[in-house]
PDB file of N, CA and C in Angstrom:
ATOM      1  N   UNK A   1      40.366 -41.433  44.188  1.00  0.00           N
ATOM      2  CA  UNK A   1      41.248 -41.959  43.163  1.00  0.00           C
ATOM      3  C   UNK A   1      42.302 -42.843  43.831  1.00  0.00           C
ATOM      4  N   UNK A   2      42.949 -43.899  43.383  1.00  0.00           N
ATOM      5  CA  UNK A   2      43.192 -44.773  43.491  1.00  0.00           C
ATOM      6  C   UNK A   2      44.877 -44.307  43.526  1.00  0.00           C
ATOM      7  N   UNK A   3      45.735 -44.546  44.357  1.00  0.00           N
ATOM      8  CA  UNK A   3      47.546 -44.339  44.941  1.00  0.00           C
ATOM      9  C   UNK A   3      48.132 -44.446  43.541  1.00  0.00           C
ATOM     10  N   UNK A   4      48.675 -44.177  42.831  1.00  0.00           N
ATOM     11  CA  UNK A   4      49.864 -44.405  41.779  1.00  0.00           C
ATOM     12  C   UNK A   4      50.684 -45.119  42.702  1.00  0.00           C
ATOM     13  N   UNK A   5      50.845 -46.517  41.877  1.00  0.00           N
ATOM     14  CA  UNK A   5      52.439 -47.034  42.348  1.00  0.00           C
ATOM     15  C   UNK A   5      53.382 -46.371  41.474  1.00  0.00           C
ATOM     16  N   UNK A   6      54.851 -47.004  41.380  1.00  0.00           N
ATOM     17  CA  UNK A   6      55.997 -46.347  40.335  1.00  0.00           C
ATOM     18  C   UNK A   6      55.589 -46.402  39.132  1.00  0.00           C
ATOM     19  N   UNK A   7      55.134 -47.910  38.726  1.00  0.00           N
ATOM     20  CA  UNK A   7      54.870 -48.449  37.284  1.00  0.00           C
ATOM     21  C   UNK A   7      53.970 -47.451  36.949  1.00  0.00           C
ATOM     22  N   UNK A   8      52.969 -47.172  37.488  1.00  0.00           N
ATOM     23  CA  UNK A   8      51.849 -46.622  37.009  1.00  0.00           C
ATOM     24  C   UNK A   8      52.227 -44.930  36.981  1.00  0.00           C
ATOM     25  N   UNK A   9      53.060 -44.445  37.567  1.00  0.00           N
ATOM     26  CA  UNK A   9      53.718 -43.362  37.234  1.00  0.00           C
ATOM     27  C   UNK A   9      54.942 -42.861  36.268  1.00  0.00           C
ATOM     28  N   UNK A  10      55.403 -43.846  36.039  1.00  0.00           N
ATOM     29  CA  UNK A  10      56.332 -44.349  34.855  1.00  0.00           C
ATOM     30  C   UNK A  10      55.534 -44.359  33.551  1.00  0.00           C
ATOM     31  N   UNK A  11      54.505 -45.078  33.599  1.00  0.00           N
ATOM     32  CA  UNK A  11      53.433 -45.042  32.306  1.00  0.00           C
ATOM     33  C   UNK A  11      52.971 -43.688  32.478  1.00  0.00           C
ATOM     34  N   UNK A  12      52.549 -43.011  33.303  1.00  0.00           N
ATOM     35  CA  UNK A  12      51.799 -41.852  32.858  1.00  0.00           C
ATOM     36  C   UNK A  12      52.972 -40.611  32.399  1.00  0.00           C
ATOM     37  N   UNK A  13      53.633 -40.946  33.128  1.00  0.00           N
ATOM     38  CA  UNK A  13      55.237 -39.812  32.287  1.00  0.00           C
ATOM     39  C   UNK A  13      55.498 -40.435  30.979  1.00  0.00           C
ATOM     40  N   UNK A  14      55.702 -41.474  30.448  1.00  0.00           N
ATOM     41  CA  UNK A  14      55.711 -41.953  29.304  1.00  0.00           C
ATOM     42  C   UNK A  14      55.028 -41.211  28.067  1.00  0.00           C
ATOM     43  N   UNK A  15      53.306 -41.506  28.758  1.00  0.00           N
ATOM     44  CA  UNK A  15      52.979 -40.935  28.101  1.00  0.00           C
ATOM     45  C   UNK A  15      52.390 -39.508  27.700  1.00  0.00           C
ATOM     46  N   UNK A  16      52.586 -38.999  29.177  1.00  0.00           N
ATOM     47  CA  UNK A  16      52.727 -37.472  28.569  1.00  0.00           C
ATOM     48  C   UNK A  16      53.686 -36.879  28.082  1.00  0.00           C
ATOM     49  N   UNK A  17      54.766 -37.485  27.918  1.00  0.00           N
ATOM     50  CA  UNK A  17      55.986 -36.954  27.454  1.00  0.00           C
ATOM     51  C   UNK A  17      55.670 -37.392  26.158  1.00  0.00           C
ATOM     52  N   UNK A  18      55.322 -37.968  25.607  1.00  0.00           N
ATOM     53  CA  UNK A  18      54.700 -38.452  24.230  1.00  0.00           C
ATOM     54  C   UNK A  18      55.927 -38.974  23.364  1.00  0.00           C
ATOM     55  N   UNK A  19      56.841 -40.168  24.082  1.00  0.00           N
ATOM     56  CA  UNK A  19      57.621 -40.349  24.041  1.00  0.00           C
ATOM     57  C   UNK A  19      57.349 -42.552  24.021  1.00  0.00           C
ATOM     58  N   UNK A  20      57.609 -43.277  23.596  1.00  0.00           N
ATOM     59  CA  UNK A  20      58.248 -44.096  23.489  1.00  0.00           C
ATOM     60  C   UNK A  20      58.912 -45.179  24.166  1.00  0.00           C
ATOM     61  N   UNK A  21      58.523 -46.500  25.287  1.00  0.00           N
ATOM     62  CA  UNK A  21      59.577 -47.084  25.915  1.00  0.00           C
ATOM     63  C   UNK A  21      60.526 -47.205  25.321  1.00  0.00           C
ATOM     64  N   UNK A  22      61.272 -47.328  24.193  1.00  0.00           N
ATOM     65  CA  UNK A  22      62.410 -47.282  23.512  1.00  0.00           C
ATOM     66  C   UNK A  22      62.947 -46.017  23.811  1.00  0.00           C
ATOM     67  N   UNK A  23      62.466 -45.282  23.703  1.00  0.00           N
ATOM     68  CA  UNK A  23      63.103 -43.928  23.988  1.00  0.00           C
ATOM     69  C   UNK A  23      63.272 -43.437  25.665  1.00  0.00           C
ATOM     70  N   UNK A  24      62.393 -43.767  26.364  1.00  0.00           N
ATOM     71  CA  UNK A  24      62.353 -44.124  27.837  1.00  0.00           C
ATOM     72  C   UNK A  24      63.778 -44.842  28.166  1.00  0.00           C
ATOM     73  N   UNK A  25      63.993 -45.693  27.271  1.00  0.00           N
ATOM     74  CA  UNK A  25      65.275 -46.840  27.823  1.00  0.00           C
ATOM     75  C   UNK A  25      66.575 -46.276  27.402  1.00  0.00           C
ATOM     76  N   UNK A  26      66.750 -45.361  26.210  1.00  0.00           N
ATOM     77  CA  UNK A  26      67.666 -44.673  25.922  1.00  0.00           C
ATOM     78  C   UNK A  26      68.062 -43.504  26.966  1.00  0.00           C
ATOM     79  N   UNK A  27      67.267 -42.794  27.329  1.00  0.00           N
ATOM     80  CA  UNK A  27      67.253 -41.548  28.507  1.00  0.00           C
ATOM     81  C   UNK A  27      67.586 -42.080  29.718  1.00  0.00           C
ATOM     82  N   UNK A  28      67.473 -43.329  30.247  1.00  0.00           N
ATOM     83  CA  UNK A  28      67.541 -43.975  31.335  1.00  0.00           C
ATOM     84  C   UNK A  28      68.740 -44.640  31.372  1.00  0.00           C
ATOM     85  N   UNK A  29      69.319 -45.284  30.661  1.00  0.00           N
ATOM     86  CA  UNK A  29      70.308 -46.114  29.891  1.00  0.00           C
ATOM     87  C   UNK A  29      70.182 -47.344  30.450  1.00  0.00           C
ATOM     88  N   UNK A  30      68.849 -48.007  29.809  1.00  0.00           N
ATOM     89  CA  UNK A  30      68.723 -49.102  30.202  1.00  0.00           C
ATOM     90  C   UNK A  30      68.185 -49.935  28.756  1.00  0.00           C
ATOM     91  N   UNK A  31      68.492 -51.344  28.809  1.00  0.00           N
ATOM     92  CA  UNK A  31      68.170 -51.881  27.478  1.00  0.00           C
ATOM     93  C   UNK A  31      66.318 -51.425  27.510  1.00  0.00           C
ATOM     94  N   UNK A  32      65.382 -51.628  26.210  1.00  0.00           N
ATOM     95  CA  UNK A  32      64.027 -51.402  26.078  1.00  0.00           C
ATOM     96  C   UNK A  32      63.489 -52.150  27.154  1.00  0.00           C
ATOM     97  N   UNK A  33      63.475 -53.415  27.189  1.00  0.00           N
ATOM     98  CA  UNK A  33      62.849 -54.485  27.633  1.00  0.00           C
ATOM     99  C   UNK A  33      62.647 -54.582  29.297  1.00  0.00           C
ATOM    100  N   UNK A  34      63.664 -53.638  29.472  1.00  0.00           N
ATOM    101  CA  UNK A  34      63.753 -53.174  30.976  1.00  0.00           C
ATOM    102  C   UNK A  34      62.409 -52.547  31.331  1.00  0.00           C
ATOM    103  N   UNK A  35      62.150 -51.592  30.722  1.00  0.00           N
ATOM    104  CA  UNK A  35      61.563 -50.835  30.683  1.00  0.00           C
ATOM    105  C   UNK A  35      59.819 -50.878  30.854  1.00  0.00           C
ATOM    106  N   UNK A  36      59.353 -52.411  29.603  1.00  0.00           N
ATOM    107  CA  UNK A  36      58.824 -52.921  29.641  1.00  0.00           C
ATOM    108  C   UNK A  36      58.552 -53.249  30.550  1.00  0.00           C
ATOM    109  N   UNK A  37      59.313 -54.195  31.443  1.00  0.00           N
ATOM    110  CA  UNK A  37      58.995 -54.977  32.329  1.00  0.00           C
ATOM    111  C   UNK A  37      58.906 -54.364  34.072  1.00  0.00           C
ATOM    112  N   UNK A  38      59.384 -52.944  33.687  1.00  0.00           N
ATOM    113  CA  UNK A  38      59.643 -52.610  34.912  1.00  0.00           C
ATOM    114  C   UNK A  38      58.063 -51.529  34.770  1.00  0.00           C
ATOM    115  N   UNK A  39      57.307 -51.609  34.053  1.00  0.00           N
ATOM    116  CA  UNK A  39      55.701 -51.511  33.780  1.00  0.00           C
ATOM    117  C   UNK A  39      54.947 -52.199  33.932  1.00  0.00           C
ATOM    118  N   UNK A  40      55.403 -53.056  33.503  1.00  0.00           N
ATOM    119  CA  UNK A  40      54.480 -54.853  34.169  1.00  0.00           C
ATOM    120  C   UNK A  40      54.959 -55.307  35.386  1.00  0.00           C
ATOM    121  N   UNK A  41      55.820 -54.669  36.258  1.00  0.00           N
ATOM    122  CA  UNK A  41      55.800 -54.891  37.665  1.00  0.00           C
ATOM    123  C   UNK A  41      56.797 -56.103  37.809  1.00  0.00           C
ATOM    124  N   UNK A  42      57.616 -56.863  36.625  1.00  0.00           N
ATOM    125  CA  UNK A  42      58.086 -58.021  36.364  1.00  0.00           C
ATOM    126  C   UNK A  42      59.504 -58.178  37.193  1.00  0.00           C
ATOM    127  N   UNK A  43      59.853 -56.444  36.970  1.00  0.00           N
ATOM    128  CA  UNK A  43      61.310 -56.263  37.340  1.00  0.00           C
ATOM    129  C   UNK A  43      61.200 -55.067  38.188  1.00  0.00           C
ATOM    130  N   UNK A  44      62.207 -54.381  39.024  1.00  0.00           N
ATOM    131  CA  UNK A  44      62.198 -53.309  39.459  1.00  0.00           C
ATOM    132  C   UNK A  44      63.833 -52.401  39.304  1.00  0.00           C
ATOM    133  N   UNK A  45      63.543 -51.373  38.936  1.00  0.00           N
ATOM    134  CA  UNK A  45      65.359 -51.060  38.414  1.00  0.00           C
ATOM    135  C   UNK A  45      66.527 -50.856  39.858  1.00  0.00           C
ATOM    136  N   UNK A  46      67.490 -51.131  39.467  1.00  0.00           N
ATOM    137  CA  UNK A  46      68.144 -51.240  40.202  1.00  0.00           C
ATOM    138  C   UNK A  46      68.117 -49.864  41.130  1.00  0.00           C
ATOM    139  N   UNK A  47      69.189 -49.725  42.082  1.00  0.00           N
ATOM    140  CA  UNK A  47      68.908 -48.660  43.222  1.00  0.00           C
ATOM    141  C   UNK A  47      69.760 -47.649  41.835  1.00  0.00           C
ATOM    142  N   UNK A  48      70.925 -47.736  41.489  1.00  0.00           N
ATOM    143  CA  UNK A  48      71.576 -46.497  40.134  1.00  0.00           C
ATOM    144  C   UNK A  48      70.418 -46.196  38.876  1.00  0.00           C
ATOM    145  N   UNK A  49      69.741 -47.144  38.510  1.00  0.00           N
ATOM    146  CA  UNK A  49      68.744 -46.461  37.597  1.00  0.00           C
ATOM    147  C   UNK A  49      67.532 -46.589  38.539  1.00  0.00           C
ATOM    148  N   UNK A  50      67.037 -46.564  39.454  1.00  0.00           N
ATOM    149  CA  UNK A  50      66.149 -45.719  39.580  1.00  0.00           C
ATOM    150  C   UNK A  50      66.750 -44.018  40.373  1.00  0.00           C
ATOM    151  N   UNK A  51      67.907 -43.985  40.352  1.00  0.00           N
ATOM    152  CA  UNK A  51      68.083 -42.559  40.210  1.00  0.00           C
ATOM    153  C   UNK A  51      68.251 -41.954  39.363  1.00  0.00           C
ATOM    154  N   UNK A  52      68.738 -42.612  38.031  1.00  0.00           N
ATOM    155  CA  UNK A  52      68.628 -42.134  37.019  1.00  0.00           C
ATOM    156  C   UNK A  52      66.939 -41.675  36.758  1.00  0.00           C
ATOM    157  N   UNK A  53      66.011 -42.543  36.866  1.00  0.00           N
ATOM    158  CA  UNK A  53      64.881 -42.106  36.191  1.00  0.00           C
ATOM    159  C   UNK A  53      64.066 -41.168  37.658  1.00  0.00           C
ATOM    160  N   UNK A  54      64.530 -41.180  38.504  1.00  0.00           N
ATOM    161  CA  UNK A  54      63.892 -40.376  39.701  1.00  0.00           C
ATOM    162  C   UNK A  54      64.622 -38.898  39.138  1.00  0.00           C
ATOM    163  N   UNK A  55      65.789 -38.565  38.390  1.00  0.00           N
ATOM    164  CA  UNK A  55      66.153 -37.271  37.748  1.00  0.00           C
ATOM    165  C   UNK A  55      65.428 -36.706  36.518  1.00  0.00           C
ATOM    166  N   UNK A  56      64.617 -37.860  35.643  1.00  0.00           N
ATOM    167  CA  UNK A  56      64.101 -37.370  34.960  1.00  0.00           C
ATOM    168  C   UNK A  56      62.547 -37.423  34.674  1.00  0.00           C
ATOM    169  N   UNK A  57      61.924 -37.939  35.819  1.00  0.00           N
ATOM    170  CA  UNK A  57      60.529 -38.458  35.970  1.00  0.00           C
ATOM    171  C   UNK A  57      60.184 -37.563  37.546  1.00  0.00           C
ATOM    172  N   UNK A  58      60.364 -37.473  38.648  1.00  0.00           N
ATOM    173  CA  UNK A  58      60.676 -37.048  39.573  1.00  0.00           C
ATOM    174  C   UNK A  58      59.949 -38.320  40.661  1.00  0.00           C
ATOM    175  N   UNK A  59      59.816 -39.240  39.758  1.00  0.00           N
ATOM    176  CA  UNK A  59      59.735 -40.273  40.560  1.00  0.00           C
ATOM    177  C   UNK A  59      60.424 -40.940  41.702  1.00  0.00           C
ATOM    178  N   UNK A  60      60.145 -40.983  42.924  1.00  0.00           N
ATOM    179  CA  UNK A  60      61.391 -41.395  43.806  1.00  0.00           C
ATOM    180  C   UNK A  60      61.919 -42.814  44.046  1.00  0.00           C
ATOM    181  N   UNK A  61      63.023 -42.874  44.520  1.00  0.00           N
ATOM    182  CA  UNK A  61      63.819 -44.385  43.771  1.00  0.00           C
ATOM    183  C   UNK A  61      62.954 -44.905  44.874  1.00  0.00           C
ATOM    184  N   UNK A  62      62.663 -45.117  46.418  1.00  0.00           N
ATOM    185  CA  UNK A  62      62.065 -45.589  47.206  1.00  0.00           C
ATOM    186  C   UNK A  62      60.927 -45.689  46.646  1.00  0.00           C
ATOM    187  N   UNK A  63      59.997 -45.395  45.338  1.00  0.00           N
ATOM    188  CA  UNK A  63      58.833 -46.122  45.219  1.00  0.00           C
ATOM    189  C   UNK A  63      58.734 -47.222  44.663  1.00  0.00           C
ATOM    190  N   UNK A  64      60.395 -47.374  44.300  1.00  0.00           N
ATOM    191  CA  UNK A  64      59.502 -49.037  43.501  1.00  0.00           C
ATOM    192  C   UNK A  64      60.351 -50.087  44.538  1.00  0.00           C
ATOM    193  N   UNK A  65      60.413 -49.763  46.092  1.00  0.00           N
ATOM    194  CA  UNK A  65      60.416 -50.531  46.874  1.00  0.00           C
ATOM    195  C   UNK A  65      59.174 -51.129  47.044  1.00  0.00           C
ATOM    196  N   UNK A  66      58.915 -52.708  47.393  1.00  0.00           N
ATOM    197  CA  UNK A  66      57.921 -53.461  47.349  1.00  0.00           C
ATOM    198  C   UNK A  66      57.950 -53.043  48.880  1.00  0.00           C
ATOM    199  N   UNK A  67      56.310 -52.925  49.114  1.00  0.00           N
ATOM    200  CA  UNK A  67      55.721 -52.492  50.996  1.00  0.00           C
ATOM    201  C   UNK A  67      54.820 -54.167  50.924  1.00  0.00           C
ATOM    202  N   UNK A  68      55.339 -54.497  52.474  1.00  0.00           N
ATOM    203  CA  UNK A  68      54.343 -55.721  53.245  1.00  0.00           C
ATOM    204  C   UNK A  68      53.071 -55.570  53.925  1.00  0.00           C
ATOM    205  N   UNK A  69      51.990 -54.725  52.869  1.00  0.00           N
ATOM    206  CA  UNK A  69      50.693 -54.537  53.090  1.00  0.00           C
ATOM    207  C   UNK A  69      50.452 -55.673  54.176  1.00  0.00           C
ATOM    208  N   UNK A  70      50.175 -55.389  55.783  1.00  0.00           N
ATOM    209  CA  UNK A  70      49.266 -56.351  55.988  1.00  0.00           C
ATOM    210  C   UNK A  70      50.226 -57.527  56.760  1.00  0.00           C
ATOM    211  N   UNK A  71      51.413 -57.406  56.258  1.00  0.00           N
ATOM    212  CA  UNK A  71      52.429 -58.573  56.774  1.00  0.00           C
ATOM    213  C   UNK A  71      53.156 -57.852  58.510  1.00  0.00           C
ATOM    214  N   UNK A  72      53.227 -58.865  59.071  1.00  0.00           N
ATOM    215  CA  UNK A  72      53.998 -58.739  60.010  1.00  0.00           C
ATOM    216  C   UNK A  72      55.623 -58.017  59.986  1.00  0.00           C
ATOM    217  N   UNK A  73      55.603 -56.819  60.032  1.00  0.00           N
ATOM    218  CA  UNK A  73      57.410 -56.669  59.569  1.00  0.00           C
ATOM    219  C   UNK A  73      58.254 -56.239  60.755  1.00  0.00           C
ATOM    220  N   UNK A  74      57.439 -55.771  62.152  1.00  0.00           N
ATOM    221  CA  UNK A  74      58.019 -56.157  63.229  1.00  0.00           C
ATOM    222  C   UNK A  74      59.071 -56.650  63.285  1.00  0.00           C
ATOM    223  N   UNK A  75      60.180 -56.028  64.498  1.00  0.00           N
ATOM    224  CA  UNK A  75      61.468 -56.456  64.472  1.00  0.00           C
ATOM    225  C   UNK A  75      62.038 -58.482  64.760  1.00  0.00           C
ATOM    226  N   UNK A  76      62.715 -58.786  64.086  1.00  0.00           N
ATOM    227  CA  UNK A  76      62.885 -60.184  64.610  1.00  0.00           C
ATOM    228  C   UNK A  76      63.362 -60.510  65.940  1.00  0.00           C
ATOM    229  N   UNK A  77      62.597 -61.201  66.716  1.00  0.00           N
ATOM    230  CA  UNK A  77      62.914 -62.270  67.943  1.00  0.00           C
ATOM    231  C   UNK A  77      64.367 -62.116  68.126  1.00  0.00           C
ATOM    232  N   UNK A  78      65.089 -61.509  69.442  1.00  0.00           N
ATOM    233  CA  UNK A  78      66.499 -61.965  69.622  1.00  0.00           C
ATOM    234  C   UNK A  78      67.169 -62.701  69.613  1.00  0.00           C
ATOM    235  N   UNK A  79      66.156 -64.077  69.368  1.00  0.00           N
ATOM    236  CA  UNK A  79      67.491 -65.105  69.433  1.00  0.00           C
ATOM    237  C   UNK A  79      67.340 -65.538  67.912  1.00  0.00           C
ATOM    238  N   UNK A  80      66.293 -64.812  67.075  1.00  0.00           N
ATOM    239  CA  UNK A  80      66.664 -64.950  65.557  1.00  0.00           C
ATOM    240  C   UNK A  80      65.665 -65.917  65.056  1.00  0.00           C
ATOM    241  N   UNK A  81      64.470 -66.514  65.672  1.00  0.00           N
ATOM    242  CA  UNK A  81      63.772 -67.532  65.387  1.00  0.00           C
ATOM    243  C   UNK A  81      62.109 -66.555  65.033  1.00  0.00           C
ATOM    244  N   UNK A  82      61.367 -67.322  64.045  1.00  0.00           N
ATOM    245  CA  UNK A  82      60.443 -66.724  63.561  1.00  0.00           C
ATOM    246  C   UNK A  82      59.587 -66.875  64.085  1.00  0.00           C
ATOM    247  N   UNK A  83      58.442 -65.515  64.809  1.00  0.00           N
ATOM    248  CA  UNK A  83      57.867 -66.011  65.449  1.00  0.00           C
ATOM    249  C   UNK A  83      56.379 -66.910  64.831  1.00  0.00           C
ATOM    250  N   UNK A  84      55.639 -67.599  65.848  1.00  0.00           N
ATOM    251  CA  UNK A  84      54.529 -68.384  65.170  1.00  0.00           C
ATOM    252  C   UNK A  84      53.353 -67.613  65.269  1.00  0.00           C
ATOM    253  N   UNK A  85      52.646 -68.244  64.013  1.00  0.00           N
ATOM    254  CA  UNK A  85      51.638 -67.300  63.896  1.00  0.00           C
ATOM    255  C   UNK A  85      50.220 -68.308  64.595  1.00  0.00           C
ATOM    256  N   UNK A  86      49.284 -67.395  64.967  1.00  0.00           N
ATOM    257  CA  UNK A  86      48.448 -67.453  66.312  1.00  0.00           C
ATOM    258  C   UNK A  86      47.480 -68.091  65.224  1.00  0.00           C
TER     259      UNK A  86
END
């Protein structure tokens, strides 16, 4: 089976709670549309609401940090210049 990101754990609490993004956005105290979008991957909530919803989802606020699958994230060059790619 396939990793749950946040979004996709956000939707599945949604809907087992049998509850409503409108009502999701009220519990969270965030406008609806937030909510929406932070399902469609559009937006990600800030570091204060995603503790809000990591209290009531047990979702952790570090998951809807974006990860650099694949990217170089290695520390930067000391004198601050990027290195080139091979």
């Amino acid at each position: 089976m396939a990793r749950m990101d946040a979004a996709d754990r956000l939707k599945h609490w949604i809907d087992t709670s049998g509850i409503t993004q409108r009502m999701a956005a009220r519990i969270f105290g965030v406008h609806y549309t937030y909510v929406n979008q932070f399902l469609r991957r559009r937006r990600t909530p800030s570091l204060a609401v995603a503790v809000v919803i990591a209290h009531h989802t047990g979702i952790a606020p570090g998951a809807w940090v974006p990860t650099a699958v694949g990217k170089d994230t290695g520390p930067m060059p000391v004198d601050g210049r990027k290195r080139k790619s091979a």
